[in-house]
Protein backbone atom coordinates (compact mmCIF):
# COMPACT_ATOMS: atom_id res chain seq x y z
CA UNK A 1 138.56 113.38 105.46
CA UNK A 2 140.37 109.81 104.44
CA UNK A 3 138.82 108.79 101.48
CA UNK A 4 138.15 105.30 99.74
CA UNK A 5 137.84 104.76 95.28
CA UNK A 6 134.57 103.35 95.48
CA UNK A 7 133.60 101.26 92.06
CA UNK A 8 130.23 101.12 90.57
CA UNK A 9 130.94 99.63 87.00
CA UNK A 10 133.28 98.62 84.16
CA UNK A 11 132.99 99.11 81.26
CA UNK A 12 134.68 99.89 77.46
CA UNK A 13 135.68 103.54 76.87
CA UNK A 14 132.58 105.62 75.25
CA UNK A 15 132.12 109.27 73.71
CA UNK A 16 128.43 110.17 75.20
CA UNK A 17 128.97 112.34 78.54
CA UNK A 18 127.32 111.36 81.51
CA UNK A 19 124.72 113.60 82.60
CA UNK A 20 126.11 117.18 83.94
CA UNK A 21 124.60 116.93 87.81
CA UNK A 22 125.22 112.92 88.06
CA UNK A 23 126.28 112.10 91.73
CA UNK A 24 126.68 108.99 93.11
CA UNK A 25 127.41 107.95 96.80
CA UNK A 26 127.52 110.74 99.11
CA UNK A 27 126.63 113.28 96.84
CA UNK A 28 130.11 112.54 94.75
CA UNK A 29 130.10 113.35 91.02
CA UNK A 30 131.42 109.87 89.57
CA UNK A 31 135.06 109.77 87.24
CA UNK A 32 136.37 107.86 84.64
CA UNK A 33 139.57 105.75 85.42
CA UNK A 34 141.02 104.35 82.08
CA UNK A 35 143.50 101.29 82.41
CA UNK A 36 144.40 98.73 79.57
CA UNK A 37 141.48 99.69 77.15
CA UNK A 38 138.95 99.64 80.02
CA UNK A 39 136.92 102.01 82.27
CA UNK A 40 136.43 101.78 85.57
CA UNK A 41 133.35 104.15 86.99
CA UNK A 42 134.35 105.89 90.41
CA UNK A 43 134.21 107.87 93.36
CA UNK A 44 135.20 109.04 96.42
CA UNK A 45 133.53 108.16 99.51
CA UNK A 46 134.74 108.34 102.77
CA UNK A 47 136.44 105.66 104.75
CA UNK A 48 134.36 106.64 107.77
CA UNK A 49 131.55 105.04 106.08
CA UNK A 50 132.90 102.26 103.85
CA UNK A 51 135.92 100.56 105.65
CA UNK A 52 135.24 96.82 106.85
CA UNK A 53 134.04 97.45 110.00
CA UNK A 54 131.53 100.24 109.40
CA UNK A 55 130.35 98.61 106.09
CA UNK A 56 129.42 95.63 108.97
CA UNK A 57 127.78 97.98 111.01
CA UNK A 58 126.32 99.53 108.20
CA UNK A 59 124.44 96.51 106.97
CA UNK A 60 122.08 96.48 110.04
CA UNK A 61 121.16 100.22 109.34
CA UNK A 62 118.60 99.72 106.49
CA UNK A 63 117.76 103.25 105.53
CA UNK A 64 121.53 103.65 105.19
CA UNK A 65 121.66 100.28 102.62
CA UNK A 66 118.75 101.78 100.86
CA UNK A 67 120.17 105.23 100.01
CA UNK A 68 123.20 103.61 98.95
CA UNK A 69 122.13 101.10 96.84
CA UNK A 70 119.72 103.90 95.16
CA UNK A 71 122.71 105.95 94.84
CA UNK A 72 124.33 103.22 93.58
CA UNK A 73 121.95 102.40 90.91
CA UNK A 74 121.16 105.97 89.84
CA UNK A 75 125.30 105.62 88.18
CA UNK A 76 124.41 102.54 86.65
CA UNK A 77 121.35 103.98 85.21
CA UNK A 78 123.14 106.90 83.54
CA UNK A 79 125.76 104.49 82.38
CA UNK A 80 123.41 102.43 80.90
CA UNK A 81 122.47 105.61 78.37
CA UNK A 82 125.98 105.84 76.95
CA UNK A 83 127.34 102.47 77.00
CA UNK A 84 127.12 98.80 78.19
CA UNK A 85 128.04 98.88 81.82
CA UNK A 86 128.87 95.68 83.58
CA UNK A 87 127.70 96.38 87.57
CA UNK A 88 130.14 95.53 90.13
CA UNK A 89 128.51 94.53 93.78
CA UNK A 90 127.52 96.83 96.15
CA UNK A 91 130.12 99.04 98.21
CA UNK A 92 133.21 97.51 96.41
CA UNK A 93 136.00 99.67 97.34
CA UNK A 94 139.57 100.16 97.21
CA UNK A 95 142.22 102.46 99.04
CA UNK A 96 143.43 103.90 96.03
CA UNK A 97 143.20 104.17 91.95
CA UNK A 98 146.19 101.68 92.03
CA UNK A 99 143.91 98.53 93.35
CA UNK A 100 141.86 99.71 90.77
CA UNK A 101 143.88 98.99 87.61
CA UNK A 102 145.45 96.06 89.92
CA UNK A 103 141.62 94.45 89.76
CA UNK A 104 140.78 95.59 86.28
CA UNK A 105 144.87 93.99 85.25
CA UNK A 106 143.56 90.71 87.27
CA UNK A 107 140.10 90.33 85.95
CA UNK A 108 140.50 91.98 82.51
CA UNK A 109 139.94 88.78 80.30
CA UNK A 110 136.54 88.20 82.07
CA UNK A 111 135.52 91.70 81.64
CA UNK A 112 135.68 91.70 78.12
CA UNK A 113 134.22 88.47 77.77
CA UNK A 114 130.92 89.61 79.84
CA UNK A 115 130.68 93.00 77.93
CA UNK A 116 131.44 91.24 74.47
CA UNK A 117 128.38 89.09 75.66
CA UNK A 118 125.99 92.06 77.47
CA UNK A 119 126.89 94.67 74.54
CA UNK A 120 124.16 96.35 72.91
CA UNK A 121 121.64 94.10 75.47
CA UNK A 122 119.70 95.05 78.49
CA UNK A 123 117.72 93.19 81.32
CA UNK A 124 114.20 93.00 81.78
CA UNK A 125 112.37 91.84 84.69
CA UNK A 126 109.16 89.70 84.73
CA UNK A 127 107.30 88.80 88.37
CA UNK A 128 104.02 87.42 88.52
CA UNK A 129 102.31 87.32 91.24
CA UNK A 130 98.79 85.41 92.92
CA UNK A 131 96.95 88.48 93.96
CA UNK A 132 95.11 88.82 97.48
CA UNK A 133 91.91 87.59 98.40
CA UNK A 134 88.93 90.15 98.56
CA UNK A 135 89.08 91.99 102.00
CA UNK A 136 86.34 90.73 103.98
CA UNK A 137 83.38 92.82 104.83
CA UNK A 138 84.05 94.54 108.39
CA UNK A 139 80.32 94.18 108.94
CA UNK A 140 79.17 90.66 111.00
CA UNK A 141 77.59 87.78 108.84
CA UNK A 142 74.20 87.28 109.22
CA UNK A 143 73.30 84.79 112.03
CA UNK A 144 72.51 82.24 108.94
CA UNK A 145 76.03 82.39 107.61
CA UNK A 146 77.72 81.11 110.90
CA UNK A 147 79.08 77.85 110.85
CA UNK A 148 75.98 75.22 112.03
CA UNK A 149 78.69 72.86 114.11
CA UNK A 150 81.91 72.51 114.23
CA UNK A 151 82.16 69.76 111.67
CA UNK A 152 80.71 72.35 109.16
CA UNK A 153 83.18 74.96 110.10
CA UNK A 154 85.85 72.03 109.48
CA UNK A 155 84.25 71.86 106.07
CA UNK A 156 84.36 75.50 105.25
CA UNK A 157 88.19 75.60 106.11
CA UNK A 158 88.99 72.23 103.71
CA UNK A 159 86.73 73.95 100.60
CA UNK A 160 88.76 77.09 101.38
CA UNK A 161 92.04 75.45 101.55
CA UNK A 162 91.30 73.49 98.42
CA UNK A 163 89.99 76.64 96.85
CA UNK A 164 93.59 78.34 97.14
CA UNK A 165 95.44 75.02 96.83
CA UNK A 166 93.85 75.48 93.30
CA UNK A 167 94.42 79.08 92.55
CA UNK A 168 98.13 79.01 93.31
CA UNK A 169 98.38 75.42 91.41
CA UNK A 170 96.68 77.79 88.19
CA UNK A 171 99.31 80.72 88.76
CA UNK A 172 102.54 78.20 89.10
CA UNK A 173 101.31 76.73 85.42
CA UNK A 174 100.69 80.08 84.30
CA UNK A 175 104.34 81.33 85.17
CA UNK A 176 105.91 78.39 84.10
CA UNK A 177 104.39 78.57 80.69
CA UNK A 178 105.39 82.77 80.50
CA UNK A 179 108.60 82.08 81.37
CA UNK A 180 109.26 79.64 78.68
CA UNK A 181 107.44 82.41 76.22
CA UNK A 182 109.67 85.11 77.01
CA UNK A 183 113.11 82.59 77.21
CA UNK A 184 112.37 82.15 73.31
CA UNK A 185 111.97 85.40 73.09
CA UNK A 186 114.93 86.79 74.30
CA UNK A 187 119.05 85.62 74.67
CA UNK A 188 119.29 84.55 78.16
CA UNK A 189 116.89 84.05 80.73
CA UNK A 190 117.46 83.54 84.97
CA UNK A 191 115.12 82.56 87.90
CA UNK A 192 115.51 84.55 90.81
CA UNK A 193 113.80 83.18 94.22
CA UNK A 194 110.35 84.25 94.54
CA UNK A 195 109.90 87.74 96.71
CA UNK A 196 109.04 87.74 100.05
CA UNK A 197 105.67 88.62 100.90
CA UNK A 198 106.54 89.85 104.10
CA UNK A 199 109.36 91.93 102.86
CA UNK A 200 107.98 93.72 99.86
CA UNK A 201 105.37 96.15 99.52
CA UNK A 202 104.13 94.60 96.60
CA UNK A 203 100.56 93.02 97.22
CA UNK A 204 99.98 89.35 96.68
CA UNK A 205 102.28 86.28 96.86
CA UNK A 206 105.25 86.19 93.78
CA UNK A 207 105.02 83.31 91.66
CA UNK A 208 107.72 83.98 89.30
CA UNK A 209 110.86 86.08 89.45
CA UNK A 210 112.41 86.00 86.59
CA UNK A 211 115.40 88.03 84.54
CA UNK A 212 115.62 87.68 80.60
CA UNK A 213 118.51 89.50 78.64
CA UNK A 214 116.86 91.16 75.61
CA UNK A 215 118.84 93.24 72.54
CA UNK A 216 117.64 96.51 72.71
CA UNK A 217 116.49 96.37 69.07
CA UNK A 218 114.29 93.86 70.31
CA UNK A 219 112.81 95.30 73.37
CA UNK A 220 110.01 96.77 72.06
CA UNK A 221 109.01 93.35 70.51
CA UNK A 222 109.44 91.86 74.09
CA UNK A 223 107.42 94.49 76.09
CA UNK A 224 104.55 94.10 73.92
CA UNK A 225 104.61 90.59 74.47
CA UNK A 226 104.81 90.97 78.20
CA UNK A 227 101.67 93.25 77.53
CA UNK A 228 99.68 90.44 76.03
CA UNK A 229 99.99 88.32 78.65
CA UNK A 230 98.61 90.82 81.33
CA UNK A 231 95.01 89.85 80.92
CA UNK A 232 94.97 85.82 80.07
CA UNK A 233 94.56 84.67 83.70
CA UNK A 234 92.21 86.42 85.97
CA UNK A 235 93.29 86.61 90.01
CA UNK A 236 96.87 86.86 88.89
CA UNK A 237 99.00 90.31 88.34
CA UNK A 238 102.08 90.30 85.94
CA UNK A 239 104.85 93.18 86.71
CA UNK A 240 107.55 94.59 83.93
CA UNK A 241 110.43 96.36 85.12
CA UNK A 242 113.64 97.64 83.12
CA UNK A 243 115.57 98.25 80.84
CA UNK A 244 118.23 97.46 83.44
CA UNK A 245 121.69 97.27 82.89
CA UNK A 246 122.25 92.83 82.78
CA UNK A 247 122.84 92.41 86.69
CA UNK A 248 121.73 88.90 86.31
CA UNK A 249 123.83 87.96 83.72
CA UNK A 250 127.09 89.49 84.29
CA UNK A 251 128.57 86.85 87.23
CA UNK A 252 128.15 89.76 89.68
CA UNK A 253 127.27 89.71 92.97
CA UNK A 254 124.08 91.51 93.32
């Protein structure tokens, strides 16, 4: 089987091991390549899978993005244990180790800018979200609750529409005013675009998507203040995720 170097990561050299039974993509136990005082995480995966014309075929076969990209992360995870990683995009390959230390050679004075900047720091995540309206009651409103004309059902519509006009007008004010909270409370901060609704199984409708880049002495300090904040505004749901290793803040591709 042709094989492809597959790079998840650089990063400076470090004396924690990985875990024993890491494996990233395709099963693939992940290796260390040293060049000019930096490390480059890899594997090998096979070409079958990750040349440029199945990686475009690829990207219409969703299950196959999502076991990748988990596969993907799981390395950065246990990288983020030992060391300050700085994540590389999704399915970046190369034919052999030598593009590898040609890359690391060409971009060397950025890495070690970024991980001088991202060392000893992680990334936590912050979404807020409007949550769903009640389920109505499958059973049929009483005959008095109809509508008397359609001018009153007009009427119902507007006070409803102005109803949630207001809601999501209190949520936007509430997740502008958390997000400036947690900026002062941590190094660096990003806005992401708001998720989907559509696309993600979370319920409700995201009102803020935010990143913030936190030291890890401070972390503690920042998830309690995220905890806080949970119960100020009723009708509206506020999500913590992380530590990550700084995706958002390392000029990455995600």
């Amino acid at each position: 089987m042709i094989g492809l170097r597959y790079v998840y990561a650089v990063c400076r050299p470090f004396d924690l091991p990985l875990q024993s039974q890491l494996v990233g993509i395709g099963g693939a136990p992940p290796a260390l390549l040293h060049h000019h005082g930096l490390v480059a995480v890899v594997s090998t995966v096979p070409e079958a899978d990750f040349s440029e014309e199945a990686l475009k075929a690829h990207l219409e076969d969703l299950d196959w993005l999502s076991a990748t990209a988990r596969a993907h992360q799981g390395v950065i995870d246990a990288l983020t244990t030992v060391t300050t990683p700085l994540p590389l995009r999704l399915a970046t390959v190369f034919r052999d180790d030598s593009g590898i230390r040609t890359m690391i050679e060409a971009r060397e004075d950025d890495f070690r800018g970024v991980l001088d900047r991202l060392a000893g720091r992680v990334e936590w995540g912050v979404k807020v979200f409007l949550e769903p309206e009640p389920a109505e009651s499958a059973a049929p409103a009483p005959a008095a609750a109809k509508p008397a004309s359609g001018r009153d059902y007009l009427r119902r519509r507007r006070e409803s529409s102005h109803a949630h006009e207001e809601k999501w007008q209190r949520a936007e004010a509430f997740a502008q005013s958390l997000h400036e909270r947690l900026c002062r409370h941590a190094e660096d901060c990003r806005l992401h675009a708001p998720q989907n609704s559509a696309l993600s199984a979370a319920p409700g409708q995201n009102v803020l998507n935010g990143a913030y880049l936190v030291p890890r002495g401070r972390s503690e300090e920042f998830v309690e203040l995220v905890d806080r904040t949970k119960d100020e505004a009723p009708g509206i749901r506020v999500e913590l995720t992380g530590p990550w290793a700084a995706y958002s803040f390392t000029g990455e591709e995600r």
